[in-house]
Protein backbone atom coordinates (compact mmCIF):
# COMPACT_ATOMS: atom_id res chain seq x y z
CA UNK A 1 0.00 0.00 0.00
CA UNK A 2 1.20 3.83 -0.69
CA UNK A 3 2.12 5.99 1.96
CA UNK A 4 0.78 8.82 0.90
CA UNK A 5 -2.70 7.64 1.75
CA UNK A 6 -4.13 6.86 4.88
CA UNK A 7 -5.83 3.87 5.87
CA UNK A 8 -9.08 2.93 6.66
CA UNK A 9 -10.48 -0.61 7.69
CA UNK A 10 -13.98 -0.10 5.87
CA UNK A 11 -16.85 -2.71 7.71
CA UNK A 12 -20.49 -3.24 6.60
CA UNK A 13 -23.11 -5.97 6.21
CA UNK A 14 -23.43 -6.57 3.07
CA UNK A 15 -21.72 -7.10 -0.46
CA UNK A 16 -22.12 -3.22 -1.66
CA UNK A 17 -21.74 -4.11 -5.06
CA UNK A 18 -24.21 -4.33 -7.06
CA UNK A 19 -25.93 -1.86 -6.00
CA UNK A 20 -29.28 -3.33 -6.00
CA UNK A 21 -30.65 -1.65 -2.35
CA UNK A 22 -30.66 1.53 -0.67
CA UNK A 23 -28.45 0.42 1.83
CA UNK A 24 -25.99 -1.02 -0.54
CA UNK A 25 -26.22 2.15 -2.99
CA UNK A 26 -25.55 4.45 0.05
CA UNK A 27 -22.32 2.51 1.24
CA UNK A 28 -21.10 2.07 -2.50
CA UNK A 29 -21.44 5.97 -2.36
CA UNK A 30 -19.44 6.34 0.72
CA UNK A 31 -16.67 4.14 -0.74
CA UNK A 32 -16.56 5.47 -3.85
CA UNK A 33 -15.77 9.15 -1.92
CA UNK A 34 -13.47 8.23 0.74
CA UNK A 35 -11.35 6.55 -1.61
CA UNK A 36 -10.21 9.60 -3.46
CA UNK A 37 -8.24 10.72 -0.43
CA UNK A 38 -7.83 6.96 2.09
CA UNK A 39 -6.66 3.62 1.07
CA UNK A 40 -9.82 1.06 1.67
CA UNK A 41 -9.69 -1.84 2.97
CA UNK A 42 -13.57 -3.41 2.82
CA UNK A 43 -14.82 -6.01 4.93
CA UNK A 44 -17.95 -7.50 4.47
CA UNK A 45 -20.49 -9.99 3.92
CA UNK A 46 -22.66 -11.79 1.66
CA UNK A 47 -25.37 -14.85 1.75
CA UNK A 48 -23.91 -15.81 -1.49
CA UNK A 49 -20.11 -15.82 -3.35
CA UNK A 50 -19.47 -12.98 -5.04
CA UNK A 51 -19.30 -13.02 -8.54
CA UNK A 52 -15.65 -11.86 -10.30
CA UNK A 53 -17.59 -8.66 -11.84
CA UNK A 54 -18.77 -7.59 -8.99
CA UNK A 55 -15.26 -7.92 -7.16
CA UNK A 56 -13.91 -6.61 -10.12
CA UNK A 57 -15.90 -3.25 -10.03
CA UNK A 58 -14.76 -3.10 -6.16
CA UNK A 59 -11.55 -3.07 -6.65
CA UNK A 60 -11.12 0.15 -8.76
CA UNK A 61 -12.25 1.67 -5.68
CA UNK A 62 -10.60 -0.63 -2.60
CA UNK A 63 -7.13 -1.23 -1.59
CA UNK A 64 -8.26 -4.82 -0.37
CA UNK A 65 -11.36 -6.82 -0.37
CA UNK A 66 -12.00 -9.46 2.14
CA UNK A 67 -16.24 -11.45 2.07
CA UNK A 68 -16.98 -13.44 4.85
CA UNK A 69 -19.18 -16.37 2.99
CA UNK A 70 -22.38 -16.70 5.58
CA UNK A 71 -25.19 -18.40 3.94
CA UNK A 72 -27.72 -18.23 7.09
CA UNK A 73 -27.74 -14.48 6.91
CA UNK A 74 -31.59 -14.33 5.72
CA UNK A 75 -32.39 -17.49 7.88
CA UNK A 76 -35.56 -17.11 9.97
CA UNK A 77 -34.91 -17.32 13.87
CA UNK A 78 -36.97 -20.01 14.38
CA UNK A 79 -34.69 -22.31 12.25
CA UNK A 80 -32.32 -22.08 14.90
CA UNK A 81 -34.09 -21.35 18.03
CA UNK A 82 -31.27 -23.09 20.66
CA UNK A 83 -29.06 -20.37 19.05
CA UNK A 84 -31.55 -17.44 18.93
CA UNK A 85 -31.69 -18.17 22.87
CA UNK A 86 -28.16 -18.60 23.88
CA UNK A 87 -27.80 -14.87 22.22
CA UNK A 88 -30.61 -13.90 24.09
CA UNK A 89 -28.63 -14.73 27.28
CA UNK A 90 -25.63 -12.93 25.86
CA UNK A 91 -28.07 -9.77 25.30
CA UNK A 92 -27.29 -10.32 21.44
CA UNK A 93 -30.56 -9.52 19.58
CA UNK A 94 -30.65 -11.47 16.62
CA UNK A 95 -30.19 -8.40 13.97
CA UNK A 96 -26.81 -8.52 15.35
CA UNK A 97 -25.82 -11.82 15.88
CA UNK A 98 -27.25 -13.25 12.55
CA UNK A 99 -23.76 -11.23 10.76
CA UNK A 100 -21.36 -12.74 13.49
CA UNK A 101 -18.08 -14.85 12.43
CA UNK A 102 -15.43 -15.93 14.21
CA UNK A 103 -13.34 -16.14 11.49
CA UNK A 104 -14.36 -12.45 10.72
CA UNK A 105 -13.37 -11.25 14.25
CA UNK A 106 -9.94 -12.93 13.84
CA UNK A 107 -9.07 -11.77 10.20
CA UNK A 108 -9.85 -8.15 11.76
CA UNK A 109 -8.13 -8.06 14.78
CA UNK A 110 -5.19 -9.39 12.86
CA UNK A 111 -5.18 -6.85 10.17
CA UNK A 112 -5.74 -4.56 12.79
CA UNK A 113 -2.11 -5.40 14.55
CA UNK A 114 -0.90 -5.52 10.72
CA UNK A 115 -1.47 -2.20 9.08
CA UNK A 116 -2.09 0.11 12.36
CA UNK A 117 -5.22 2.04 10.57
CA UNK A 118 -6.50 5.62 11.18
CA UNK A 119 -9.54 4.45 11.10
CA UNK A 120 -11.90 1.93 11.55
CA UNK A 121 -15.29 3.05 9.90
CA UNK A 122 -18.39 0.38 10.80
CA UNK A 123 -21.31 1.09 7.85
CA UNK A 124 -24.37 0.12 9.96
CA UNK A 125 -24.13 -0.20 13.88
CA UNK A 126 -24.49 -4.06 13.88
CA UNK A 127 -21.13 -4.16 12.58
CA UNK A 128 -19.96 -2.62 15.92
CA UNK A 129 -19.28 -6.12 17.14
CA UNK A 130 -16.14 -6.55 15.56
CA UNK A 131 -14.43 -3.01 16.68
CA UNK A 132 -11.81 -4.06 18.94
CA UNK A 133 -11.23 -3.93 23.01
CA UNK A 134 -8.45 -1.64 22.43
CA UNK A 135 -9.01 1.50 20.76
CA UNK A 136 -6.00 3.03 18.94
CA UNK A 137 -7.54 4.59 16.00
CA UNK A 138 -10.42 6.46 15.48
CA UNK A 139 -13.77 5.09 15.25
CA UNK A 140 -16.15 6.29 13.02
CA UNK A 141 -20.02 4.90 12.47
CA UNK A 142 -22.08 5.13 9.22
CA UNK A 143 -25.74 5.23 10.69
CA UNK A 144 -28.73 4.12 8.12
CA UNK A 145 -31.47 3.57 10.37
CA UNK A 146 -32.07 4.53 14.02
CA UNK A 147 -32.64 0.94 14.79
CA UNK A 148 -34.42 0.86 17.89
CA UNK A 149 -36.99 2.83 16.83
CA UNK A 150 -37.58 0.59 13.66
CA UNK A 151 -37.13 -2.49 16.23
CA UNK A 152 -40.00 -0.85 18.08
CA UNK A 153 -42.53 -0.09 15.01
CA UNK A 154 -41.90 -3.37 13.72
CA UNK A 155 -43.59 -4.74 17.18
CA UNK A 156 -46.32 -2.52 17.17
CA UNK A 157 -47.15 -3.07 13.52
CA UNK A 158 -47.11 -7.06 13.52
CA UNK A 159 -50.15 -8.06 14.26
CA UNK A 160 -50.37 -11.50 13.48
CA UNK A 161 -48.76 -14.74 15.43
CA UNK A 162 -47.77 -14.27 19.50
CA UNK A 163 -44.81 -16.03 19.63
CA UNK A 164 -43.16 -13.83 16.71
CA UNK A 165 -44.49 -10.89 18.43
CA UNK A 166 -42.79 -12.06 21.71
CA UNK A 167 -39.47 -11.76 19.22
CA UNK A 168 -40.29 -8.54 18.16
CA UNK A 169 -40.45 -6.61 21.60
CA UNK A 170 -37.13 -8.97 22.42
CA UNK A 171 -35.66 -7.50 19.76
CA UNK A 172 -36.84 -4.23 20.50
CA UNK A 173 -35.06 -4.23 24.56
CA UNK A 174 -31.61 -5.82 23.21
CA UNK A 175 -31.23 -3.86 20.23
CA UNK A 176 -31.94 -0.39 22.55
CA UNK A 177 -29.64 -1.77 25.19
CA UNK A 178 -26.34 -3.13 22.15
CA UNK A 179 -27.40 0.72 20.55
CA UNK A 180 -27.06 2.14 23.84
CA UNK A 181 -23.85 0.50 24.20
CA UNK A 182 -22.22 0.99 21.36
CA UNK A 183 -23.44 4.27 19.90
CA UNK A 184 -21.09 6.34 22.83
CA UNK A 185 -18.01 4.32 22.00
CA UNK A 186 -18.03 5.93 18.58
CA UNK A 187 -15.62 9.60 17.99
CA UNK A 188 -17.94 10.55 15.32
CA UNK A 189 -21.60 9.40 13.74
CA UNK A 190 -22.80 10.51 10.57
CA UNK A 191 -26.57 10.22 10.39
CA UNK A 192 -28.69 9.57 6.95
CA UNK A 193 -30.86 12.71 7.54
CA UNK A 194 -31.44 15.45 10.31
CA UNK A 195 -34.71 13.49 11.64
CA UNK A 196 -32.59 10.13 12.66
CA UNK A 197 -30.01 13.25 13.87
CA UNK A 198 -32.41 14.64 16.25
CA UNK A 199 -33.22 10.97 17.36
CA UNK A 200 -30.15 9.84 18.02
CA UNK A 201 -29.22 12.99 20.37
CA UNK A 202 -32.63 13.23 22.04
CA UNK A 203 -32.64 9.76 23.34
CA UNK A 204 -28.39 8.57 23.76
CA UNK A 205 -27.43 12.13 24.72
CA UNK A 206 -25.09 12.48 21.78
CA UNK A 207 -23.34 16.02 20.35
CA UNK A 208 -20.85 13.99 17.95
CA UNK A 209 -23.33 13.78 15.43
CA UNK A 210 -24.05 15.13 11.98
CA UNK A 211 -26.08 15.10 8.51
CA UNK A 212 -24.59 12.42 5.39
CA UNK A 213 -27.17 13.52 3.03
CA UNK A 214 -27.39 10.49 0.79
CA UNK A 215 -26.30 11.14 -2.86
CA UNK A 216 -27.58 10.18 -6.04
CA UNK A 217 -25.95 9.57 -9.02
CA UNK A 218 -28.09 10.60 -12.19
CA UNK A 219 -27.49 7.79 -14.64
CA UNK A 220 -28.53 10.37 -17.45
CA UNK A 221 -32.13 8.28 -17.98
CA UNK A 222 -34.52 10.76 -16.91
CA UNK A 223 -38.26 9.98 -17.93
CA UNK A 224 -39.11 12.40 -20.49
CA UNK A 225 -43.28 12.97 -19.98
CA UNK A 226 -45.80 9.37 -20.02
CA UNK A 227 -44.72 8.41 -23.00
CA UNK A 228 -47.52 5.92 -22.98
CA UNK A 229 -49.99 7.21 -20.36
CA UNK A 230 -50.53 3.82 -19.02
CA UNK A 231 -52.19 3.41 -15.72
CA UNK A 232 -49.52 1.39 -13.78
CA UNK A 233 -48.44 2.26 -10.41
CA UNK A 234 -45.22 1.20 -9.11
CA UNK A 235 -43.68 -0.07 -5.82
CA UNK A 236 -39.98 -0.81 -6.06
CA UNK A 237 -38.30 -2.88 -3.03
CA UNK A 238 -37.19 -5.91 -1.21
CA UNK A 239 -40.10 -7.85 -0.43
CA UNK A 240 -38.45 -9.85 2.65
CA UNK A 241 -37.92 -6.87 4.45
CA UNK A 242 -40.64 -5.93 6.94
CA UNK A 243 -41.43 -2.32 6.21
CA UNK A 244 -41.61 -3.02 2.55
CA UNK A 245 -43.87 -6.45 3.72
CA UNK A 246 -46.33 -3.71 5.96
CA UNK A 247 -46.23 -1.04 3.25
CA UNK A 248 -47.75 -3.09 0.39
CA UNK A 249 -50.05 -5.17 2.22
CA UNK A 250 -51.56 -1.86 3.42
CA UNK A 251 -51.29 -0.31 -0.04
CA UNK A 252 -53.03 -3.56 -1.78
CA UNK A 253 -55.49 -4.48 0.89
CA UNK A 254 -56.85 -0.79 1.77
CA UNK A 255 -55.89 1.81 -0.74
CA UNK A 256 -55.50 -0.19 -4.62
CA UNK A 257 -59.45 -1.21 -3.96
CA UNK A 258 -60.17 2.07 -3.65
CA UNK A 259 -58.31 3.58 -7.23
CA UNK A 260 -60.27 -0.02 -8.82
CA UNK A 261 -63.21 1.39 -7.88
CA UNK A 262 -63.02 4.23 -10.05
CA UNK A 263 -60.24 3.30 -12.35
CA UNK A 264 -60.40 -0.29 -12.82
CA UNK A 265 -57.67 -1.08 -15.22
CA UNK A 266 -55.06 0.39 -13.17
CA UNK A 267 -52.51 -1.91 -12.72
CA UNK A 268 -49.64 -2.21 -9.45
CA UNK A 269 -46.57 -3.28 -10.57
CA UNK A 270 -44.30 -5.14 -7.81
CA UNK A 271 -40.57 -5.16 -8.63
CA UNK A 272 -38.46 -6.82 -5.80
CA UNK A 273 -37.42 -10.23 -4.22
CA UNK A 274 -40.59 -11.85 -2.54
CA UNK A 275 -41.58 -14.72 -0.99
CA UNK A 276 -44.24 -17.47 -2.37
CA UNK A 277 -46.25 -16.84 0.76
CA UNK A 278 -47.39 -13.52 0.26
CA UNK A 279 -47.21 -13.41 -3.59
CA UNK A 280 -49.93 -16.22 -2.78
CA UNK A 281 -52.26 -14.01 -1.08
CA UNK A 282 -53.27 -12.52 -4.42
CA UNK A 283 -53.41 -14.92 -6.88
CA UNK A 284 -56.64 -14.03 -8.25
CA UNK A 285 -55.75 -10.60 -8.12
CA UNK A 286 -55.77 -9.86 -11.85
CA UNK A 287 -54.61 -5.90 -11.53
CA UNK A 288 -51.35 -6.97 -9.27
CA UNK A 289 -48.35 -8.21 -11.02
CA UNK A 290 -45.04 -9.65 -9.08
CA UNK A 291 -41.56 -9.10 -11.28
CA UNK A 292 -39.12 -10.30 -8.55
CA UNK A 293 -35.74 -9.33 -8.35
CA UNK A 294 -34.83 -7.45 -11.27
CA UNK A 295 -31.29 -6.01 -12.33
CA UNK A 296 -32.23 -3.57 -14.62
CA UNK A 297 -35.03 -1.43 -12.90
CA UNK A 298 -34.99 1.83 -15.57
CA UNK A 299 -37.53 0.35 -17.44
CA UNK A 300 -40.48 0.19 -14.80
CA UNK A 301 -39.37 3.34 -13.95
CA UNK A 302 -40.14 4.78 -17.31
CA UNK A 303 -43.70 3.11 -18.02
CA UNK A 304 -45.06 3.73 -14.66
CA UNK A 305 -47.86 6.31 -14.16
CA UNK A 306 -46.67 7.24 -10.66
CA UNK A 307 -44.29 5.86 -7.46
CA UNK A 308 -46.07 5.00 -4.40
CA UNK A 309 -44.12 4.56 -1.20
CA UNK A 310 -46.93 3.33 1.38
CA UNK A 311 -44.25 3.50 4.55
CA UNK A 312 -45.50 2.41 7.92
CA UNK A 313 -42.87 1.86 9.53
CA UNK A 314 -38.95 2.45 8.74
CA UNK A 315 -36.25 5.01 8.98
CA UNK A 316 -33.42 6.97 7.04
CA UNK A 317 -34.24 8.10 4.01
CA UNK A 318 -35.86 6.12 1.34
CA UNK A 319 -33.07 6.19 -1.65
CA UNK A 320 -35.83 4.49 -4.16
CA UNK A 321 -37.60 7.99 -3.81
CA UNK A 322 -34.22 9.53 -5.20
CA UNK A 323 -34.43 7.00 -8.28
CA UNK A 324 -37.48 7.76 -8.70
CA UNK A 325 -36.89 11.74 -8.65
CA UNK A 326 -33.98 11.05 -11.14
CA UNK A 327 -36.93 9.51 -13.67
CA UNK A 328 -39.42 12.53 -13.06
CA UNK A 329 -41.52 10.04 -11.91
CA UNK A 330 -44.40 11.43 -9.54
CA UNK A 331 -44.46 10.15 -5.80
CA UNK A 332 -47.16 9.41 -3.31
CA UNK A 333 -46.66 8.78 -0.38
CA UNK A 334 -46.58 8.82 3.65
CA UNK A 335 -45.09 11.36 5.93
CA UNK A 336 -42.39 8.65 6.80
CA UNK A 337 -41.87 7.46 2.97
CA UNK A 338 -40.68 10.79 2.21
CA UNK A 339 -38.61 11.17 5.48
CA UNK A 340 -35.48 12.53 5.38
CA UNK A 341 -35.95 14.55 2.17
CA UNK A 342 -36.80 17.93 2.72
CA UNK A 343 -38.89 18.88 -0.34
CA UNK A 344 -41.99 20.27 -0.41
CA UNK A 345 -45.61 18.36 -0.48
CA UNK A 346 -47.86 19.55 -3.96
CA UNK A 347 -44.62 20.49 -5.14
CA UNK A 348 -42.43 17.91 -5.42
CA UNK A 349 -44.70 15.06 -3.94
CA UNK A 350 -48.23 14.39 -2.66
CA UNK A 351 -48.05 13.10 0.96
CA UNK A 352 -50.98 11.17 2.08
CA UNK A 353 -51.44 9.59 5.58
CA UNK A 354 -54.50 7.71 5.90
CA UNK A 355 -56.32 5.53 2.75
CA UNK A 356 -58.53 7.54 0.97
CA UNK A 357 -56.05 10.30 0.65
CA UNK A 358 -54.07 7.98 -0.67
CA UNK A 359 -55.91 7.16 -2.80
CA UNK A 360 -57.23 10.61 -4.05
CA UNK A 361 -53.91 11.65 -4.53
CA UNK A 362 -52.92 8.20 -6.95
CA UNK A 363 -55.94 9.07 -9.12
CA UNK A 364 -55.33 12.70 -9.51
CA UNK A 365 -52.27 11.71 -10.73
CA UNK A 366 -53.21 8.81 -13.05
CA UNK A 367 -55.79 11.21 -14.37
CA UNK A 368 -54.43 14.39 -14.95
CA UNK A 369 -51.21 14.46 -16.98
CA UNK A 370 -50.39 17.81 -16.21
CA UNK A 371 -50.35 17.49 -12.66
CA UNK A 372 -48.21 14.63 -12.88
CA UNK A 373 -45.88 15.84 -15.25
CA UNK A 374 -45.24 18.86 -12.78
CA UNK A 375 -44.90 17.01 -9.75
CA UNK A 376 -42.42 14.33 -11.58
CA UNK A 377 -40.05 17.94 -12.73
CA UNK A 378 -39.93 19.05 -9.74
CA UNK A 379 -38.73 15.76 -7.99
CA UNK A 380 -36.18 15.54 -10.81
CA UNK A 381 -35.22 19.18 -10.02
CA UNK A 382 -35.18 18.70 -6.19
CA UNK A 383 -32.92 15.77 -6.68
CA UNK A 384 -30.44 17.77 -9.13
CA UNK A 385 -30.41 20.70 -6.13
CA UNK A 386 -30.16 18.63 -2.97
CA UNK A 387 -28.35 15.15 -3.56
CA UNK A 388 -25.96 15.89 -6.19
CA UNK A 389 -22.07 14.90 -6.07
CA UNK A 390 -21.24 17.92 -3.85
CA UNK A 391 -22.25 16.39 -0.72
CA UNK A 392 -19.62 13.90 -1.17
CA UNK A 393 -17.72 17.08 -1.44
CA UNK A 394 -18.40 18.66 1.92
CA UNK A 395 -18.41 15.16 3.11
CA UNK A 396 -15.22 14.11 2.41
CA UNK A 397 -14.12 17.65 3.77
CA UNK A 398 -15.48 16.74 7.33
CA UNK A 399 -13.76 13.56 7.54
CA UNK A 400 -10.55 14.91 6.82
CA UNK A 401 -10.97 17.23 9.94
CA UNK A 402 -12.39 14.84 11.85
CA UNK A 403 -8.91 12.55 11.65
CA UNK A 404 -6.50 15.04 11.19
């Protein structure tokens, strides 16, 4: 490794390339910055082995790249519940222990004796485990969610089985407590917006804290008008991930009846990994259509009417509402879908917070082409103004001081 470039021992959860998630397209982001000025060393992890492109692509950006293989990372807690409980005992909750290694722990204490590094940034505060018991560097944290309070709305939103909901609140006391912990041992914490900012100081007593605004790179494919004024509204996420579970079952059991009422050849158009079990639940539904995980999402993008984002629970900022902005695509949403992005509701969104606003505001904008058109500009403009490559800028300006 050069000299003339300091290093940093880079952790997070999962693979960051491709960048096929918010999470992963914020951390991509992040490396992509500090590597202009610090040599990177990334650790992370991934369910399955990375592909040589993907490691590839890394390594234009990374020093060294090091993927701890663990193919349980997805794997329900009840698969395993002998080892659910003996983390229980160890106050582990199981958002933390699912990404543990021993192998990992060793590999990074060892490099840590090896190259001595300035710093040692963790990319989501589960990854806080493997920080060492002797700090010599400085220790930096990469927040994405205030993850308590998500712990917390995930109980109160469940409303189905006792025994998961018996998880849930356990989830919710050990993952305040290892936050608690943790959060204090860090020298600096850059938050995803001011809201999980505010949060984070109100309730741990922090003042190291301050604002990452999450960037988004405009890949130059920006929706020109409905080219084809279809009716097709779109929902763009991971459907094993509880929020995005809550959102759409809300969206398709309380508000899509609603637009069918009135406009019954709308169609919703679900692009994201989901499970047989809930895809199942609306079979017959002839107006709801299930893509799956798909690589290349431009093209739904494009076609689609409007972007719905039916949030319930969740934190940070939703980075799908930035691809959508960067395709002039209109957005309806909640209060919480739209959190962390300070633009303006009629303007550059329509916030709605119970169903038949929702609704109102999806048919206003499958009806009236102007409306929609002006909304979608606006995002697009909003985006170009507020998340553009200089607040990796003024970024990478604060981290200097923050080491020096």
């Amino acid at each position: 490794m050069t000299t003339s470039k300091k290093n940093i021992i880079y952790i997070t959860q999962l693979l960051p390339y491709p960048p096929i998630s918010g999470g992963r397209i914020k951390s991509l982001n992040t490396i992509q910055t500090l590597s202009k000025k610090f040599n990177i060393i990334l650790i992370c992890f991934s369910k399955n082995r990375p592909s040589k492109k993907s490691l590839a692509y890394l390594k234009k950006y990374v020093k060294v790249i090091k993927v701890f293989h663990l193919p349980k990372i997805d794997e329900e807690p009840k698969e395993d519940i002998k080892k659910l409980l003996k983390n229980y005992f160890r106050f582990i909750p199981n958002y933390v222990s699912q990404f543990h290694s021993n192998k990992a722990t060793t590999y990074i204490n060892n490099l840590i004796q090896k190259i001595s590094p300035t710093v040692i940034h963790i990319d989501h505060i589960n990854m806080a485990q493997y920080l060492p018991k002797n700090k010599k560097q400085a220790w930096i944290l990469e927040e994405h969610n205030v993850e308590y309070q998500l712990a917390w709305k995930r109980f109160l939103n469940f409303q189905e089985i006792k025994k998961t909901k018996v998880y849930l609140l356990i989830e919710f006391v050990l993952t305040y407590a290892y936050e608690r912990k943790f959060l204090r041992k860090f020298d600096h914490i850059f938050s995803i917006s001011e809201f999980d900012k505010l949060a984070l100081e109100k309730k741990f007593y922090l003042n190291n804290i301050s604002v990452q605004a999450p960037v988004y790179i405009d890949n130059g494919e920006k929706r020109s008008l409905i080219e084809k004024h279809k009716k097709e509204i779109l929902f763009i996420g991971d459907m094993t991930w509880m929020p995005n579970i809550i959102a759409v079952k809300w969206f398709i059991d309380k508000i899509f009846p609603l637009i069918l009422r009135l406009e019954g050849s709308t169609t919703l158009i679900i692009v994201g990994k989901t499970e047989n079990d809930f895809k199942h639940q609306y079979d017959d539904h002839k107006n709801i259509r299930f893509l799956g995980f798909q690589m290349n999402i431009s093209e739904y993008f494009k076609k689609a009417s409007l972007f719905v984002l039916p949030f319930k629970v969740g934190g940070g900022v939703r980075i799908k509402a930035l691809t959508a902005f960067s395709h002039s695509l209109a957005i309806v949403t909640t209060k919480l879908g739209i959190q962390g992005i300070k633009g303006t509701n009629y303007r550059d969104f329509l916030i709605a917070e119970n169903e038949k606003q929702f609704a109102k505001a999806c048919l206003l904008l499958i009806r009236n082409e102007k409306i929609n058109k002006l909304i979608g500009e606006n995002g697009w403009k909003y985006l170009q103004k507020n998340h553009s490559k200089n607040n990796n800028s003024e970024f990478l300006k604060k981290y200097n001081k923050l080491i020096q």
